[in-house]
Protein backbone atom coordinates (compact mmCIF):
# COMPACT_ATOMS: atom_id res chain seq x y z
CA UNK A 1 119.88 134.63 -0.71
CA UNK A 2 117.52 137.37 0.70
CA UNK A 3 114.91 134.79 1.37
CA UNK A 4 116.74 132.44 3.28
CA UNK A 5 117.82 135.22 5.22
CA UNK A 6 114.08 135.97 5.96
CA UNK A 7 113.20 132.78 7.25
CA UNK A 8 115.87 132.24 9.50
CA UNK A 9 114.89 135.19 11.23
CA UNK A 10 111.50 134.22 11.58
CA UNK A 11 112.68 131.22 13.05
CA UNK A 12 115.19 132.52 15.77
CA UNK A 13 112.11 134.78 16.35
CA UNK A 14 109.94 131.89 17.11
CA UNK A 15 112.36 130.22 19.62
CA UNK A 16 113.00 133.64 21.44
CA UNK A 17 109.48 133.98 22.24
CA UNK A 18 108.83 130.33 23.66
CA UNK A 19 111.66 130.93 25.80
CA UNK A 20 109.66 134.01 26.96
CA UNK A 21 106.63 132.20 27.93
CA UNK A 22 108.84 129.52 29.75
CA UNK A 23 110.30 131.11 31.57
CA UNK A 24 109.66 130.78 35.95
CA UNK A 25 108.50 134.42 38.23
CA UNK A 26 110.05 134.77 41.73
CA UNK A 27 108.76 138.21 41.81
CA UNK A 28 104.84 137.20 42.83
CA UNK A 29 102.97 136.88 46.53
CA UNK A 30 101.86 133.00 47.08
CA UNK A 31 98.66 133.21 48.64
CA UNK A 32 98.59 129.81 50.07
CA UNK A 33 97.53 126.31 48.56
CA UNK A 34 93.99 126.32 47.60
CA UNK A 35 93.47 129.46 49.56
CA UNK A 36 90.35 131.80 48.99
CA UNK A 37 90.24 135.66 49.58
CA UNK A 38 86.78 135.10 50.52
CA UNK A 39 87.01 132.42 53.33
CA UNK A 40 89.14 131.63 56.26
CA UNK A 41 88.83 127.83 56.13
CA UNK A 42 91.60 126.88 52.83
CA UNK A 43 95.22 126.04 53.51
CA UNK A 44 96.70 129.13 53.23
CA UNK A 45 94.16 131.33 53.41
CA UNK A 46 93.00 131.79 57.46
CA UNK A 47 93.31 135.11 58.09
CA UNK A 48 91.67 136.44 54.44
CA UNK A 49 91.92 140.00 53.51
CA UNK A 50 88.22 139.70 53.41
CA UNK A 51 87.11 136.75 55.75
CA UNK A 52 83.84 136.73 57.02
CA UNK A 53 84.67 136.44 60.69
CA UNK A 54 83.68 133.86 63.58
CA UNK A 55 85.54 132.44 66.50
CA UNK A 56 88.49 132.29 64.51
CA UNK A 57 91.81 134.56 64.11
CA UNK A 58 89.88 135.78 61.07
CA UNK A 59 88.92 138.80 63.14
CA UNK A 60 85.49 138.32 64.11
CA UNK A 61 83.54 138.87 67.03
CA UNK A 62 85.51 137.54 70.06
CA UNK A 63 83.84 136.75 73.38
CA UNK A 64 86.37 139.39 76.03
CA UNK A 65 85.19 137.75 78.98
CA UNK A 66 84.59 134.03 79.17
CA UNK A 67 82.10 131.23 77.18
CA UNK A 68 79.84 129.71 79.68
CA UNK A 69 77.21 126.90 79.06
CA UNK A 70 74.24 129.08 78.47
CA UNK A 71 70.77 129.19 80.20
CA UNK A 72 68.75 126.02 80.02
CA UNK A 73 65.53 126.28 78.95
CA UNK A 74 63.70 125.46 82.26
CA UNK A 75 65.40 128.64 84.26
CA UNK A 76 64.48 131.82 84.40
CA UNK A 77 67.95 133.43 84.15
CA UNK A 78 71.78 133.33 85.01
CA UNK A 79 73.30 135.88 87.29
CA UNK A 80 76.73 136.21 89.72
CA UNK A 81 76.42 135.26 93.16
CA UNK A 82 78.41 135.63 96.60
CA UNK A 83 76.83 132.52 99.01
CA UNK A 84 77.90 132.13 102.16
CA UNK A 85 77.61 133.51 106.06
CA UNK A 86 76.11 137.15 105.93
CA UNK A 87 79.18 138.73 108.03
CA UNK A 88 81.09 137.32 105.32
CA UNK A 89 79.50 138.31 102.75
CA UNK A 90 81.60 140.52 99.84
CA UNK A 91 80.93 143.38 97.94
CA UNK A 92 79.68 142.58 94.48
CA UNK A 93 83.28 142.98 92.00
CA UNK A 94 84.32 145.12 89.49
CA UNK A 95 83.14 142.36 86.64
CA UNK A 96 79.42 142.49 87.96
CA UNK A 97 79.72 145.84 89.88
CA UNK A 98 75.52 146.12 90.54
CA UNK A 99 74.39 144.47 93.35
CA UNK A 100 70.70 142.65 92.67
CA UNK A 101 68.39 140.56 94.68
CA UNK A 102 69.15 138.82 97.98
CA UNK A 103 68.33 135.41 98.79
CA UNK A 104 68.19 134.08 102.48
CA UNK A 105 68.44 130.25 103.68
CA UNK A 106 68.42 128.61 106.85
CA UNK A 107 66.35 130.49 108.82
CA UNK A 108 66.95 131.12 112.62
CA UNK A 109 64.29 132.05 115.12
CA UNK A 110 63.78 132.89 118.53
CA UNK A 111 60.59 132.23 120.36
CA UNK A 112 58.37 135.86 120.55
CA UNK A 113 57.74 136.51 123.64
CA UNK A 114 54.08 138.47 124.70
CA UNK A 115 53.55 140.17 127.99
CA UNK A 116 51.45 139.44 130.66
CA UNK A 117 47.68 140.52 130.48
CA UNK A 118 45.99 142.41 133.49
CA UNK A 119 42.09 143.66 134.50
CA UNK A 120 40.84 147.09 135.12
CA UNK A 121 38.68 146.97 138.84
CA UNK A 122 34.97 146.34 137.51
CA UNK A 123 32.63 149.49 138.79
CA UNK A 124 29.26 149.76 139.11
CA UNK A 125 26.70 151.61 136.66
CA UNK A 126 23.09 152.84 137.64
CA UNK A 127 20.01 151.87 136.13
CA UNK A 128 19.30 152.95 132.45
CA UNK A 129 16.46 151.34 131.35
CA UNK A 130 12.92 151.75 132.58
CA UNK A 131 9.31 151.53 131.08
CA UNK A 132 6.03 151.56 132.21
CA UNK A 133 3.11 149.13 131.62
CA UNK A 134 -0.64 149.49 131.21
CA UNK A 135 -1.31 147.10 133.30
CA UNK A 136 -0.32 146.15 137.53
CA UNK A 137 3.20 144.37 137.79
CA UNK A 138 1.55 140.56 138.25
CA UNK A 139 -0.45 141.36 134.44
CA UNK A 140 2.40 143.37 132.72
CA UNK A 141 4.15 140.62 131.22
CA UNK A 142 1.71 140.91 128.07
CA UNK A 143 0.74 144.63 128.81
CA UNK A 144 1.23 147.62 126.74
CA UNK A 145 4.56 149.53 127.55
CA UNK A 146 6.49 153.24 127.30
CA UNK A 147 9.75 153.43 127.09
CA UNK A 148 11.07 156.03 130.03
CA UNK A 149 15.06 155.22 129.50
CA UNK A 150 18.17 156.78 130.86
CA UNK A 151 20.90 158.01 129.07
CA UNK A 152 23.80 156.01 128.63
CA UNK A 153 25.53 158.84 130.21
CA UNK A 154 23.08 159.73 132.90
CA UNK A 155 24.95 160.25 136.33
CA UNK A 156 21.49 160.05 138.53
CA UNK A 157 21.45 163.56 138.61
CA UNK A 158 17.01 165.08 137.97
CA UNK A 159 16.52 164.89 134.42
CA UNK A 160 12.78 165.63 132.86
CA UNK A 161 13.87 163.55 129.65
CA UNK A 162 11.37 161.77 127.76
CA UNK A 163 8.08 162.37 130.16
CA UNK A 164 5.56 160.65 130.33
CA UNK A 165 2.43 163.18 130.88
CA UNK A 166 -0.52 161.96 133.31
CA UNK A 167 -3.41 160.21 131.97
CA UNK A 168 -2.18 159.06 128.95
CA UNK A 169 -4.28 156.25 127.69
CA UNK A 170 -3.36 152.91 125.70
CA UNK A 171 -5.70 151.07 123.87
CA UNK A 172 -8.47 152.55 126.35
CA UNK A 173 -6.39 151.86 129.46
CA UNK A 174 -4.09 154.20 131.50
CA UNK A 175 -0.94 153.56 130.03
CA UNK A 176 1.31 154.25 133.26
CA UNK A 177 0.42 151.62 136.20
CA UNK A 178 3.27 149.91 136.69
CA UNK A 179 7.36 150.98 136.40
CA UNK A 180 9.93 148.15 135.73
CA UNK A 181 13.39 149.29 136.45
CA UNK A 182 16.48 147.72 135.34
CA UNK A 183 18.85 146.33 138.42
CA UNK A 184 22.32 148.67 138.41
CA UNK A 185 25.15 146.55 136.73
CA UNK A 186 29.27 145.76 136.88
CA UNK A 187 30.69 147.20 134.35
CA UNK A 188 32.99 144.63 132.57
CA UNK A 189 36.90 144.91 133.58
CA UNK A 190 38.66 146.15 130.63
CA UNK A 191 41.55 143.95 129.63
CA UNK A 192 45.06 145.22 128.97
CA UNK A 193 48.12 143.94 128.25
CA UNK A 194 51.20 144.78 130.57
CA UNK A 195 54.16 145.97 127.71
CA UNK A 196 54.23 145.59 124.10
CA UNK A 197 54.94 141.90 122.69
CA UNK A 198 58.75 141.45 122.24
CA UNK A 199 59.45 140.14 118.71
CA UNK A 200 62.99 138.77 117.56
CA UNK A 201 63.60 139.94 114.48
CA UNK A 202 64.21 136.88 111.89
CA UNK A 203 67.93 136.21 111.25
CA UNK A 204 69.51 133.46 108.28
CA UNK A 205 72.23 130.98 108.49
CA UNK A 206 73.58 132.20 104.70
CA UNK A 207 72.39 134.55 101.88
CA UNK A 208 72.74 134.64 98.35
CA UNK A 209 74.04 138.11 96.98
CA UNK A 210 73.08 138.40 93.35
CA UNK A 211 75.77 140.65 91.62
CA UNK A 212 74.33 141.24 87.87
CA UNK A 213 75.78 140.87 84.70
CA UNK A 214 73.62 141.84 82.32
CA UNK A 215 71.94 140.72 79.53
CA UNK A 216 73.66 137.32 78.33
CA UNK A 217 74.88 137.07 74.63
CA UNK A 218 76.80 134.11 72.86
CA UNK A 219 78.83 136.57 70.56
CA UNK A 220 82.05 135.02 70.41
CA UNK A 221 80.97 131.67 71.97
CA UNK A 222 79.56 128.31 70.42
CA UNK A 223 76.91 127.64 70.14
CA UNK A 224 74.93 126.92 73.40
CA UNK A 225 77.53 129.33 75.13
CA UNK A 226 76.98 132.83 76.63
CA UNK A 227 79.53 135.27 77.03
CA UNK A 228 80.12 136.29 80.82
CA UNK A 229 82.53 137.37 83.34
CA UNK A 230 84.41 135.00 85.03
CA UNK A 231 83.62 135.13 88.44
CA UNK A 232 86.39 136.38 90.99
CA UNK A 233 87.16 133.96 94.06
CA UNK A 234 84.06 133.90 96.73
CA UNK A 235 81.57 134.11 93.90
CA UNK A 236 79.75 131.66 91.60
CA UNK A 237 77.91 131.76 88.29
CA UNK A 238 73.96 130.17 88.76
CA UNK A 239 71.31 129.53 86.83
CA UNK A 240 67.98 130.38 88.71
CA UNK A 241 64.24 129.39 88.48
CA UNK A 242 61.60 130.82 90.90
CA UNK A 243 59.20 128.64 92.86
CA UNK A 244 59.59 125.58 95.09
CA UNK A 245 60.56 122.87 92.94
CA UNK A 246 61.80 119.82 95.24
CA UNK A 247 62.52 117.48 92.14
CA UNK A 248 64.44 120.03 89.89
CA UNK A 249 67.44 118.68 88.74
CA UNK A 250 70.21 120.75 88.23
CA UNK A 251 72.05 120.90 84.85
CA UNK A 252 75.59 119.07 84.76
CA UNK A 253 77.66 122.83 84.20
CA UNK A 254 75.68 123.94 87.47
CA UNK A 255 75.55 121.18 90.03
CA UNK A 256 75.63 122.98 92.99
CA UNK A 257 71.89 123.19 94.56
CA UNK A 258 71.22 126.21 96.97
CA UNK A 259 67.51 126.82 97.83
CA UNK A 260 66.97 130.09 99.09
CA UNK A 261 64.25 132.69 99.89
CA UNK A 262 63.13 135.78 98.64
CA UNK A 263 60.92 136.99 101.94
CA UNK A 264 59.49 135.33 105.12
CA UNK A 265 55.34 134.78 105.96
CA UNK A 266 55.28 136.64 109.66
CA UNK A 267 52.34 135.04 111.17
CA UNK A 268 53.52 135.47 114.76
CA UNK A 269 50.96 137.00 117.32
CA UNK A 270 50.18 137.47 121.05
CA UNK A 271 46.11 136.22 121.84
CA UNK A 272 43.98 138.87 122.49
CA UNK A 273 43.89 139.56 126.62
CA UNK A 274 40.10 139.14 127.96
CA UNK A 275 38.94 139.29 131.42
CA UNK A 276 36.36 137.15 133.30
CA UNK A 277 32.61 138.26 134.04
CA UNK A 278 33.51 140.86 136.77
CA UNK A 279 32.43 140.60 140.68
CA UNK A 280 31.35 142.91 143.09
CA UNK A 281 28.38 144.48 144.66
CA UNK A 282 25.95 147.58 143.84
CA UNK A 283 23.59 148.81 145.02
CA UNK A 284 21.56 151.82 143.55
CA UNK A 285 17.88 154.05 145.36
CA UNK A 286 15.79 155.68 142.39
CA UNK A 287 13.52 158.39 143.02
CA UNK A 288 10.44 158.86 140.41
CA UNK A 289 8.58 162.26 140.76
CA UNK A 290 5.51 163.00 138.92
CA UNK A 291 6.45 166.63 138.38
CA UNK A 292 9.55 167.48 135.83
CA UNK A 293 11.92 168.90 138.88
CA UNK A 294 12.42 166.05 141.15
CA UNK A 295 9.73 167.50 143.92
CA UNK A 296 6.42 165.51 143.58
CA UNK A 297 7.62 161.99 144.96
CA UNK A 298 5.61 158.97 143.46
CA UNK A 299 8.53 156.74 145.22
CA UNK A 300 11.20 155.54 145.34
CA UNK A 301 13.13 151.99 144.96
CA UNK A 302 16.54 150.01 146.22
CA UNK A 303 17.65 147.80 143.55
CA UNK A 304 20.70 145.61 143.61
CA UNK A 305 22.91 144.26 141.09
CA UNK A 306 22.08 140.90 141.95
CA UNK A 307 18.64 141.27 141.12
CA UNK A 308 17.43 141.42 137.10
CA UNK A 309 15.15 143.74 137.50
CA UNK A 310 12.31 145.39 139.88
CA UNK A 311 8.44 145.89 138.95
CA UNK A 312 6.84 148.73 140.94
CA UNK A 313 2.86 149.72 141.15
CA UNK A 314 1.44 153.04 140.50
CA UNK A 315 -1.23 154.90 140.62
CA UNK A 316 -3.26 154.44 137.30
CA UNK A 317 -2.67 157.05 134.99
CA UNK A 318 -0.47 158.86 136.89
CA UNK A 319 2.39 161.47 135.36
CA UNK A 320 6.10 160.50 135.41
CA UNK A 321 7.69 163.91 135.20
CA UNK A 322 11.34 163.40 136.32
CA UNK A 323 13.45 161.10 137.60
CA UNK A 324 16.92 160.55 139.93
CA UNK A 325 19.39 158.11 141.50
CA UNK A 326 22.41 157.46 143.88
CA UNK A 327 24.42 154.61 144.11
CA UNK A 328 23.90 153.43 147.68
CA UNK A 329 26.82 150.70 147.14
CA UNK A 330 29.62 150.76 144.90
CA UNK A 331 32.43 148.04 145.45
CA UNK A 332 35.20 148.13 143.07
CA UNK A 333 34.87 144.35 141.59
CA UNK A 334 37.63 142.21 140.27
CA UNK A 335 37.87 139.94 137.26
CA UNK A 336 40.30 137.43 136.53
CA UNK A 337 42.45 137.88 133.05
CA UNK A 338 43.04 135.40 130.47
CA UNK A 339 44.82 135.18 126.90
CA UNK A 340 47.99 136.36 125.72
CA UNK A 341 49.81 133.58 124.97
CA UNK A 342 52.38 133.45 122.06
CA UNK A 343 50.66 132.04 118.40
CA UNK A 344 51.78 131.64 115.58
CA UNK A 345 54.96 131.06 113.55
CA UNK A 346 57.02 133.05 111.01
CA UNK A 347 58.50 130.83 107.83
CA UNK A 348 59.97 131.14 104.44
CA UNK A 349 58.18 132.99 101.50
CA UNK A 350 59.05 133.10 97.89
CA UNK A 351 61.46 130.16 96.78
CA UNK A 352 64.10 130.48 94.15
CA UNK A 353 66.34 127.40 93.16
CA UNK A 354 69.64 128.06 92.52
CA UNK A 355 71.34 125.90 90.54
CA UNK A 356 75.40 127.15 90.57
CA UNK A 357 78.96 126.31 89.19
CA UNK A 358 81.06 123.86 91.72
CA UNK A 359 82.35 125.28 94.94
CA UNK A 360 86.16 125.92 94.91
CA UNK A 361 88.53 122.79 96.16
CA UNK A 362 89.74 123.48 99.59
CA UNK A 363 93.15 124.71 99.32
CA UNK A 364 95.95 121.92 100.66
């Protein structure tokens, strides 16, 4: 009796626990249809306690501003731009608050104007240079000779400078028997110009303002994308590339060309003023003594500027001590002036291509 008793027992035992195992849980979080702590991609699992991050919700990095198509290859760089008139131009916005290069187009110039030249009256100068031969004036051609020269500064007053002391002999000859004296001269007009040259200064029909933004990244963006501001109304995101490139092409997110410059190449100039070979008439009488204070005449000689030069005999051998002259005619000659004229031309320097997002549709 005790035994069957046992094995019932064991049996009911048995059937309890099945009903254990069978039995469904409410009471337990679903985490989603083949969803993966590890990954945001499953059904049911975007947004994983330990998800790796990306664009996604999953939190990631996350582009704050906005994904632009990045630089292309071929450019040199992306920045923010205001284009447009220069009194119209704005202040660089709060999203791209540093203001960077400036690019000028359309250039407008006015004609330079340069001002009339003039001449200084032409004056006459005395003789300066003089030298004896050792020979009579018809031989001295091929003659030994002394220099006996005036200084540039000499005003004809007696000067003993650089005499030439009697009897002096050259190659066995007397070295002084003839004295060639220079004809006095016109000084050349000197040539002047009337006022200073009047120079517009260069002007542009529209500028490019560069507003920075900083060094791109494509955190948060796709690939191919950078992360920038958006620009505000009036302003444009471009792509640039330096140099003069005529058959660039600009990349389908930046269509809009605008070729602009960096500086101009100010050649403009006035031609030097000159003057014309002056005229007039001098007229000049040197004394030469043979003593060194202007007392002991050996003679003395009217020259004119339109002669070259005049030859004069001496007595072989004999001492030139000192010298002096006075200008016996001194007209104030004229000259006509010449020159001035307006050369040259200033245009564009340093080219940079920009290459920009679309302008803005007109509003209705």
């Amino acid at each position: 009796m005790r035994g069957l008793q046992f094995l019932i027992g064991v049996a009911l035992g048995l059937v309890l626990l099945a009903g254990c195992a069978a039995a469904p849980r409410d009471d337990l979080p679903d985490f989603g249809t083949g969803g993966d702590i590890t990954s945001s991609t499953g059904d049911g699992g975007s947004g994983g306690l330990f998800s790796t991050g990306g664009s996604g919700d999953g939190g990631g990095p996350k582009c704050e501003k906005s994904c632009e198509p990045d630089v292309p290859a071929w450019f040199d760089g992306m920045s923010m731009f205001w284009i447009g008139l220069p009194a119209e131009a704005l202040p660089c916005p709060d999203v791209a608050p540093i203001a960077g290069s400036v690019g000028y187009a359309d250039l407008l110039v006015a004609p330079h104007a340069c001002p009339a030249c003039s001449c200084s009256p032409a004056a006459c100068a005395l003789p300066e240079a003089m030298h004896a031969s050792a020979a009579k004036c018809a031989n001295a051609g091929g003659a030994a000779s002394i220099g006996w020269d005036a200084s540039p500064a000499w005003e004809g007053v007696c000067t003993a400078e650089d005499a030439i002391p009697a009897g002096l002999a050259c190659e066995g000859v007397p070295c002084v028997q003839s004295l060639t004296i220079e004809a006095p001269h016109i000084e050349p007009c000197k040539a002047s110009a009337q006022s200073d040259p009047i120079t517009v200064p260069e002007s542009w029909g529209k500028i490019a303002r560069e507003c920075q933004i900083g060094p791109l990244s494509g955190e948060g963006c796709s690939t191919g994308e950078a992360c920038v501001p958006a620009p505000p109304e009036g302003f444009a995101l471009c792509v640039y590339r330096y140099g003069d490139h005529p058959n660039l092409d600009c990349p389908p997110a930046y269509p809009r060309r605008v070729d602009v410059f960096a500086a101009v190449d100010d050649m403009r100039a006035c031609e030097p003023c000159t003057c014309s070979k002056p005229e007039g008439d001098c007229a000049a009488l040197v004394s030469v003594y043979a003593d060194g204070a202007c007392g002991a005449v050996l003679g003395s000689y009217l020259l004119t500027s339109a002669m070259d030069e005049g030859c004069h005999d001496l007595p072989p051998g004999a001492a030139l001590g000192s010298k002096e002259a006075v200008m016996t005619v001194d007209e104030l000659g004229s000259c006509t002036p010449s020159g001035g004229a307006a050369v040259g031309a200033i245009t564009p320097a340093d080219p940079v291509v920009l290459c920009c997002t679309p302008e803005p549709e007109p509003a209705d």
